[in-house]
C-alpha atoms as a PDB file:
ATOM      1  CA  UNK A   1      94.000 369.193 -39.575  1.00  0.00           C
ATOM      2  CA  UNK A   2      92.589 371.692 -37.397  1.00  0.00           C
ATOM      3  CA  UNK A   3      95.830 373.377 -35.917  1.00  0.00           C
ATOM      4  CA  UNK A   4      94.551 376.877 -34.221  1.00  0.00           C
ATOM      5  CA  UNK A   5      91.696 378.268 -33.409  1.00  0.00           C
ATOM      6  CA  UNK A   6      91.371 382.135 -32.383  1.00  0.00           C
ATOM      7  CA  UNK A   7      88.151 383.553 -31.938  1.00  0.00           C
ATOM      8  CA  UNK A   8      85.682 385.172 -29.555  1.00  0.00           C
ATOM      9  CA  UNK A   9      84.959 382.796 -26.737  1.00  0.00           C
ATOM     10  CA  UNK A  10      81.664 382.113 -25.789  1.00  0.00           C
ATOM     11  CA  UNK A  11      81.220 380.199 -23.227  1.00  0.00           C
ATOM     12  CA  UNK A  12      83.743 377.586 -20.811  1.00  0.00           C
ATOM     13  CA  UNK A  13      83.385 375.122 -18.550  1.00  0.00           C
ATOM     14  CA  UNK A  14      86.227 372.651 -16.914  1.00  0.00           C
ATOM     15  CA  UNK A  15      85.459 370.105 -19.447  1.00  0.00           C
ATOM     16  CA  UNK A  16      84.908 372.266 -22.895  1.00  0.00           C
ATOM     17  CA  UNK A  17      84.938 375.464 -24.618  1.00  0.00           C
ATOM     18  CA  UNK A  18      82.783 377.440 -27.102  1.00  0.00           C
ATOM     19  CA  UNK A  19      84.474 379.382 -29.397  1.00  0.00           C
ATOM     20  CA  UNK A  20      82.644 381.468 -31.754  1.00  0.00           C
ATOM     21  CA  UNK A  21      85.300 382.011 -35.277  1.00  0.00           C
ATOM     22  CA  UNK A  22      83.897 383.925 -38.544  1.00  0.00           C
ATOM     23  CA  UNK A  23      80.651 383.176 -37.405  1.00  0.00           C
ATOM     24  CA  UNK A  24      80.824 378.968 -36.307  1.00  0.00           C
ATOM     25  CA  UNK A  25      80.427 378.457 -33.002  1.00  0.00           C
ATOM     26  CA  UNK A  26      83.747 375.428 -32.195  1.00  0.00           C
ATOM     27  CA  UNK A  27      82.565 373.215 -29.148  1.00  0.00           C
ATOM     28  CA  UNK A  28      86.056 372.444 -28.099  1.00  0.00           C
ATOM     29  CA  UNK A  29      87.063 369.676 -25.505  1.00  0.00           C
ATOM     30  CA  UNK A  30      89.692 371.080 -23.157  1.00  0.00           C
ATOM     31  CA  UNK A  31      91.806 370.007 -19.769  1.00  0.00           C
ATOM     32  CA  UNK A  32      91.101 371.598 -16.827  1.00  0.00           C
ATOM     33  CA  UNK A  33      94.628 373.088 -16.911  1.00  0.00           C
ATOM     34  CA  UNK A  34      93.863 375.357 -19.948  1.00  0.00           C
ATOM     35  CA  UNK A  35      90.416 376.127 -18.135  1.00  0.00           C
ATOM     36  CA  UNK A  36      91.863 377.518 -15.243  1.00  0.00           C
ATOM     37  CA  UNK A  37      93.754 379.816 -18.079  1.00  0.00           C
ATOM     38  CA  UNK A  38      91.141 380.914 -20.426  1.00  0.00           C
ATOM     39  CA  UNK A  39      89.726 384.788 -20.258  1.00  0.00           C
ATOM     40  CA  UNK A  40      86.347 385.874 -19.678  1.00  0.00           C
ATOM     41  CA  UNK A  41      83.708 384.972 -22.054  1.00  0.00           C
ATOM     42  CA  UNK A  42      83.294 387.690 -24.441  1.00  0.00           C
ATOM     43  CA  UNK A  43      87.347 388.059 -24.752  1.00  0.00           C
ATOM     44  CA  UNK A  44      89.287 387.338 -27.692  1.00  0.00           C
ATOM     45  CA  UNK A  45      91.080 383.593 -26.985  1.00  0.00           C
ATOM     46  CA  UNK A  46      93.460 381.621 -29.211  1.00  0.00           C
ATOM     47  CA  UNK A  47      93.846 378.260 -28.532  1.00  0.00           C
ATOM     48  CA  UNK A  48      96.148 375.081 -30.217  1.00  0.00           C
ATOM     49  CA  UNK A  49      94.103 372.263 -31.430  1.00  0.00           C
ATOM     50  CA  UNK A  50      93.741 369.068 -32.430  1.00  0.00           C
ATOM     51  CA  UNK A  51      90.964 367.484 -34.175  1.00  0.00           C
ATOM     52  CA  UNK A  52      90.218 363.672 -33.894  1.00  0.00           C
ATOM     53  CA  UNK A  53      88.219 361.983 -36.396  1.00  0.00           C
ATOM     54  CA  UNK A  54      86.881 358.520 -35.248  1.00  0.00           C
ATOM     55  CA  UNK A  55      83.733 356.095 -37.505  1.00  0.00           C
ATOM     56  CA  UNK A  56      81.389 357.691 -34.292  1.00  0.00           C
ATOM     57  CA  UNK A  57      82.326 360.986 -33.699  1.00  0.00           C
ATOM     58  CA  UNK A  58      84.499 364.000 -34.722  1.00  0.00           C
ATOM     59  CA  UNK A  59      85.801 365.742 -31.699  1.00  0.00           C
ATOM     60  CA  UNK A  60      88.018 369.285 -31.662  1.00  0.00           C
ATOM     61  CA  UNK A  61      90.278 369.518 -28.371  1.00  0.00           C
ATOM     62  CA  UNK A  62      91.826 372.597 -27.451  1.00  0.00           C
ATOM     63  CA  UNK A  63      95.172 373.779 -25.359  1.00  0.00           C
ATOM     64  CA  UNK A  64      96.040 377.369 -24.715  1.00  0.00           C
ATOM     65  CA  UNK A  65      99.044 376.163 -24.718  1.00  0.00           C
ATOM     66  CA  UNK A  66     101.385 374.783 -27.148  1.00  0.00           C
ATOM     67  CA  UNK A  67     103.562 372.292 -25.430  1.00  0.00           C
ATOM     68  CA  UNK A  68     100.156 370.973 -24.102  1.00  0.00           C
ATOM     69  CA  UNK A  69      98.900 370.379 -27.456  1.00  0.00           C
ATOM     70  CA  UNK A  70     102.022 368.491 -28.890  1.00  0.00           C
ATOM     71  CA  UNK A  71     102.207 366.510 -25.730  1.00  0.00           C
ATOM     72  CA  UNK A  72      98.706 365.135 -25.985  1.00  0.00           C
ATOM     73  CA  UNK A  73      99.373 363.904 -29.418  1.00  0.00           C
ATOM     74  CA  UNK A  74     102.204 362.329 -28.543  1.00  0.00           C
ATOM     75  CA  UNK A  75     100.239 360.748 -25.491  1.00  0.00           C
ATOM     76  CA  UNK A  76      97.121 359.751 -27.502  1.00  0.00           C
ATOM     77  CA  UNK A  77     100.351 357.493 -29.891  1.00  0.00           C
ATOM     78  CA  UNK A  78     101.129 355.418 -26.521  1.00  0.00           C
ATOM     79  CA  UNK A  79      98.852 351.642 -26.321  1.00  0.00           C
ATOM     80  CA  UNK A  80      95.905 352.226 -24.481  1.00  0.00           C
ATOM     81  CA  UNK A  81      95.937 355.929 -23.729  1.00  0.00           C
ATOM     82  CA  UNK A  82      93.462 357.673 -26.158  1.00  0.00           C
ATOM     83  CA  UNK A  83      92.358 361.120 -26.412  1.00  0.00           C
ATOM     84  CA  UNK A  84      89.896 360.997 -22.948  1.00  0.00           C
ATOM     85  CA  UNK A  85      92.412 359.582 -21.256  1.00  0.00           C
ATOM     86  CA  UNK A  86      95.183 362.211 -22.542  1.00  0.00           C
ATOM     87  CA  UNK A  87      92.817 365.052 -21.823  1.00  0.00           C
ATOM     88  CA  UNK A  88      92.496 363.894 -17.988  1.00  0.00           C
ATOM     89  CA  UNK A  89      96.353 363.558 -17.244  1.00  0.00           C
ATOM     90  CA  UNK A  90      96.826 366.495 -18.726  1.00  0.00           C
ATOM     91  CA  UNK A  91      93.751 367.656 -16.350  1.00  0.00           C
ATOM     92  CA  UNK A  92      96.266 366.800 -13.536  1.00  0.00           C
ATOM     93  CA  UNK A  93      99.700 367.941 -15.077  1.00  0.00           C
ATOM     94  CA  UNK A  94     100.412 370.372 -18.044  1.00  0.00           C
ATOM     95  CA  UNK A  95     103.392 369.539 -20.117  1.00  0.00           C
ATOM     96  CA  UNK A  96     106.124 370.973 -17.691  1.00  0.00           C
ATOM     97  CA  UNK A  97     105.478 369.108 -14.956  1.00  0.00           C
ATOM     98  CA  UNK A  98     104.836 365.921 -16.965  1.00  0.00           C
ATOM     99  CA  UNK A  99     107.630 366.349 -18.717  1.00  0.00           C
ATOM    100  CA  UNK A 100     110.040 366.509 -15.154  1.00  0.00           C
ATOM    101  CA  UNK A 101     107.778 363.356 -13.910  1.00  0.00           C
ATOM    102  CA  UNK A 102     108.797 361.231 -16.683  1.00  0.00           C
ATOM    103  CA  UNK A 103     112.608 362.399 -16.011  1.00  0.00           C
ATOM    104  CA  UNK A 104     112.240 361.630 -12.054  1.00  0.00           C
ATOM    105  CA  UNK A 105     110.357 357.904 -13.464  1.00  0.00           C
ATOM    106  CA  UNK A 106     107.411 359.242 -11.023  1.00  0.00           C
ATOM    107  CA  UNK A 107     105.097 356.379 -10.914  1.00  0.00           C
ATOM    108  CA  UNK A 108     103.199 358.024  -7.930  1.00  0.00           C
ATOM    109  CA  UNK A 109     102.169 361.102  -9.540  1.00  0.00           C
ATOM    110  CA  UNK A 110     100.861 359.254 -12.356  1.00  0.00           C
ATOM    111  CA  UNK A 111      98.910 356.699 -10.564  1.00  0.00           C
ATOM    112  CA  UNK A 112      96.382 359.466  -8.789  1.00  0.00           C
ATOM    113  CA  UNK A 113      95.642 360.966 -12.057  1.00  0.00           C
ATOM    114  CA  UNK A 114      91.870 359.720 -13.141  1.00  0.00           C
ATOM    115  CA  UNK A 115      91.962 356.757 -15.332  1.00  0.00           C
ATOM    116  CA  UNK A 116      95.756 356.157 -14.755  1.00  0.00           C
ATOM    117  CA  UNK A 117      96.433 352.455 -13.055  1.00  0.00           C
ATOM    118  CA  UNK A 118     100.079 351.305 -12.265  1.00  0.00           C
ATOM    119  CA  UNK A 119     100.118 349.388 -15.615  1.00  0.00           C
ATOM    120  CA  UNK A 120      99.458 352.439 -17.519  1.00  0.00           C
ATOM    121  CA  UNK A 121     101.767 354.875 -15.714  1.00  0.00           C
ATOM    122  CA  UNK A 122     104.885 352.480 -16.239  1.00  0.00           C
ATOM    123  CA  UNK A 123     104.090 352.211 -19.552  1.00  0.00           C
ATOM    124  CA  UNK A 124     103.435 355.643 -19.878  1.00  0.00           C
ATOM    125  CA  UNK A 125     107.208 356.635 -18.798  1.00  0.00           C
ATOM    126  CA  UNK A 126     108.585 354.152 -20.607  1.00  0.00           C
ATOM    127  CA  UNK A 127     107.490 354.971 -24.174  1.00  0.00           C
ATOM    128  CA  UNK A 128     107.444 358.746 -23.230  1.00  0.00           C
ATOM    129  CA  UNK A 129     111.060 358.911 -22.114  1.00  0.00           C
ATOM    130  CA  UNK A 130     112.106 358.799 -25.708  1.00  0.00           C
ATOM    131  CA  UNK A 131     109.721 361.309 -26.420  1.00  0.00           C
ATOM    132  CA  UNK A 132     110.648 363.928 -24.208  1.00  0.00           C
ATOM    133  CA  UNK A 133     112.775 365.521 -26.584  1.00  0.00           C
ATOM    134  CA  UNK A 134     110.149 365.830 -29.158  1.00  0.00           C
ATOM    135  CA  UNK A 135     108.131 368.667 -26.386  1.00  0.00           C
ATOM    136  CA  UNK A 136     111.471 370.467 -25.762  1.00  0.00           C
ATOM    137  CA  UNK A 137     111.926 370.991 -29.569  1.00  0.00           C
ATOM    138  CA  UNK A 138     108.095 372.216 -29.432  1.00  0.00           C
ATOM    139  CA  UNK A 139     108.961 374.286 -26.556  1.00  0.00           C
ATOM    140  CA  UNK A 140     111.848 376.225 -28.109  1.00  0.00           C
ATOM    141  CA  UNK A 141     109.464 376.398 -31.478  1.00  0.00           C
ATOM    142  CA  UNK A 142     106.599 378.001 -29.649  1.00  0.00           C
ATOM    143  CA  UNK A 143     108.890 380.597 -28.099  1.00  0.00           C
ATOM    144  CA  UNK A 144     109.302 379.088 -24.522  1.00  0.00           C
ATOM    145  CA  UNK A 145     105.673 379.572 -23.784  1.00  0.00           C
ATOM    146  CA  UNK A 146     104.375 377.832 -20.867  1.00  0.00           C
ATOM    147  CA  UNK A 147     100.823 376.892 -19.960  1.00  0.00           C
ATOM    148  CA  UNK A 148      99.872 379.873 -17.849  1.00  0.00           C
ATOM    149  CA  UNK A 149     101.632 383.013 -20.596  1.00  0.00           C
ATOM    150  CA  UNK A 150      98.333 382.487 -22.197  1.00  0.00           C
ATOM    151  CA  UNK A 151      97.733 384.524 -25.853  1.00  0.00           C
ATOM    152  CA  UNK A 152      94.265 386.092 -25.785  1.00  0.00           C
ATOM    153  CA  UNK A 153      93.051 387.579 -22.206  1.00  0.00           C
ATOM    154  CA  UNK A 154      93.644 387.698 -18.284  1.00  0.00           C
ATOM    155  CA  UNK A 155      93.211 384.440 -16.273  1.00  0.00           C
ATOM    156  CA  UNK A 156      89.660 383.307 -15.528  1.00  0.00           C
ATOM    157  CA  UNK A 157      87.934 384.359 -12.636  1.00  0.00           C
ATOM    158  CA  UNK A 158      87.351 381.984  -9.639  1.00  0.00           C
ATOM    159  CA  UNK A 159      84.007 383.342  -7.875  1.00  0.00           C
ATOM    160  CA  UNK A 160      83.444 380.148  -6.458  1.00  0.00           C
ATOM    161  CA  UNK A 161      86.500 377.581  -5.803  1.00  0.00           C
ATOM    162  CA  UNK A 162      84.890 375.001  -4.147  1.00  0.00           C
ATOM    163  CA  UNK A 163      82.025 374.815  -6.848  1.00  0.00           C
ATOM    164  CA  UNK A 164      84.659 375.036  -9.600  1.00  0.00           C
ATOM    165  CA  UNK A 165      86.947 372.634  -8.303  1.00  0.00           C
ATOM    166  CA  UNK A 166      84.032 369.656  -7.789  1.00  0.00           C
ATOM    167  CA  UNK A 167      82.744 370.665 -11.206  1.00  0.00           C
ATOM    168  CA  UNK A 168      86.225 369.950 -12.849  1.00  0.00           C
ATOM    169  CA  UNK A 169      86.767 366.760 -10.613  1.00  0.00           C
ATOM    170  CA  UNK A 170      83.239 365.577 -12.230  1.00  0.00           C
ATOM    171  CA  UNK A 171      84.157 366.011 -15.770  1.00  0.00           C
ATOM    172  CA  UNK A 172      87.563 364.191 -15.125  1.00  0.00           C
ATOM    173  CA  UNK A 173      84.725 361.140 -14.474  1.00  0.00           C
ATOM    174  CA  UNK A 174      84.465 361.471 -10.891  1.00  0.00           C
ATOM    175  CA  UNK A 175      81.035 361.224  -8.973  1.00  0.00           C
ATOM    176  CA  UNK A 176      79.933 364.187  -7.872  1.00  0.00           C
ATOM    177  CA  UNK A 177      80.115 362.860  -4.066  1.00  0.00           C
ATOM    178  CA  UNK A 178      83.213 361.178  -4.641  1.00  0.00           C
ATOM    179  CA  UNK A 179      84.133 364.957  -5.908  1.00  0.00           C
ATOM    180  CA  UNK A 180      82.261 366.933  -3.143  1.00  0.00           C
ATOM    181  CA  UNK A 181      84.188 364.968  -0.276  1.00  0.00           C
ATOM    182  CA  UNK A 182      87.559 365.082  -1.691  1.00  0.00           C
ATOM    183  CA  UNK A 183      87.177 368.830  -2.192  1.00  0.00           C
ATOM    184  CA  UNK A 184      85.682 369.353   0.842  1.00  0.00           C
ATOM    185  CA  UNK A 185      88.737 367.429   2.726  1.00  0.00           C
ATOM    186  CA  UNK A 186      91.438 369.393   1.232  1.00  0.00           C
ATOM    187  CA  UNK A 187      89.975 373.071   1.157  1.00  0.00           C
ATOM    188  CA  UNK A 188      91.150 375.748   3.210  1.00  0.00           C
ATOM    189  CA  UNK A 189      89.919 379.593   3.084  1.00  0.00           C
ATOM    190  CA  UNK A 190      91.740 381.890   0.478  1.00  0.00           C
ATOM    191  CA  UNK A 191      92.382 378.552  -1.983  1.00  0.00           C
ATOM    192  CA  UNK A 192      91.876 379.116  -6.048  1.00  0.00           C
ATOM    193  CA  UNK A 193      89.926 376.624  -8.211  1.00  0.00           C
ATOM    194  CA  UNK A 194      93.252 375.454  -9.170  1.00  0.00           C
ATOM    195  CA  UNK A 195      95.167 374.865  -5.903  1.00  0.00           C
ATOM    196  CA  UNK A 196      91.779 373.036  -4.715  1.00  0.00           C
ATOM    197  CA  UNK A 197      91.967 370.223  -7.451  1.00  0.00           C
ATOM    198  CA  UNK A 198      95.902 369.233  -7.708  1.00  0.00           C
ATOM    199  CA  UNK A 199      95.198 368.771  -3.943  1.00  0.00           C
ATOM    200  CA  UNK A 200      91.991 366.793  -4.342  1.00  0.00           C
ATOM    201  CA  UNK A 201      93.731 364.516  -7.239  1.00  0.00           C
ATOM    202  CA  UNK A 202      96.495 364.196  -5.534  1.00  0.00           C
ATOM    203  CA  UNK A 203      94.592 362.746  -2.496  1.00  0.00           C
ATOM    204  CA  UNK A 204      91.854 360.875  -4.266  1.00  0.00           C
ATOM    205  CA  UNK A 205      91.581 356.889  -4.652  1.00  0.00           C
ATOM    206  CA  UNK A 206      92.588 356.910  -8.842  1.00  0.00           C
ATOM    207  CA  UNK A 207      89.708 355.452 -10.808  1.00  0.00           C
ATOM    208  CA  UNK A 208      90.607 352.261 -13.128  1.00  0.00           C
END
């Protein structure tokens, strides 16, 4: 098992990173949550991982966060949630907020996730309610460290919101005018790459 990876990073986009350690370059699938966190490429990054090994494909998924990390293995252990689908709610809510969503039994806030139907969100706090004590132990373990006290450089630069924003929408599995337009409905001047897409989410028709 592929734990940790810290290394030089390479490149990023919303949807993966490429992290260059002792010389192997790691293409490394990541939320948009830990995008929105990662340095500039060039800068030193350390990121918690977890590798998935499947008859078609090996793929390496990265959190700068801890608590993210143990959250989306315990996600990818409910019925019918698997890793893509783990990565996008946690593209819409790190572990801290998921974690007080599941204690309020907020159906609504899991339903305009991407992916997320009705079905899946009450079964989602129903077999995660017993697991919620399983993050908080992580929590304490990992020193209390929360999504954005990243380890390894200064939050990413957001030249271009709007552009950002759509692009992260897309790799969620959006269309890119389904994206464009729900963007373009929420955004106001002086609004980060980050603010842009909770709004967009939250305002968007949720796929399946």
């Amino acid at each position: 098992m592929i734990g940790r990876i810290r290394g030089v990073l390479i490149e990023k986009s919303p949807a993966q990173a490429l992290v260059e350690c002792d010389g192997l370059g790691y293409e490394i699938d990541i939320p948009y949550t830990t995008f929105f966190h990662l340095p500039e490429a060039g800068t030193e990054v350390t990121l918690h991982t977890h590798f998935v090994v499947r008859e078609d494909a090996q793929s390496l998924y990265g959190f700068t966060a801890r608590l993210d990390r143990d959250l989306f293995r315990l996600l990818i252990r409910v019925n019918g949630v698997g890793p893509k689908l783990a990565v996008g709610i946690l593209s819409g809510l790190d572990a801290d907020r998921f974690i007080r969503c599941v204690e309020a039994k907020d159906v609504s806030a899991l339903v305009k996730l991407p992916g997320v139907g009705k079905k899946t969100a009450e079964r989602l706090l129903i077999d995660m309610a017993d697991r919620i004590g399983q993050l908080e132990v992580s929590f304490r373990a990992a020193g209390g460290v929360r999504a954005g006290d990243l380890a390894g450089g200064a939050p990413a630069r957001q030249d271009a919101p709007t552009e950002e924003a759509e692009a992260a929408l897309i790799a969620l599995g959006y269309k890119p005018q389904e994206a464009a337009k729900a963007v373009s409905r929420v955004a106001e001047e002086g609004m980060s790459s980050q603010e842009l897409i909770r709004l967009a989410l939250k305002n968007m028709i949720p796929t399946g």
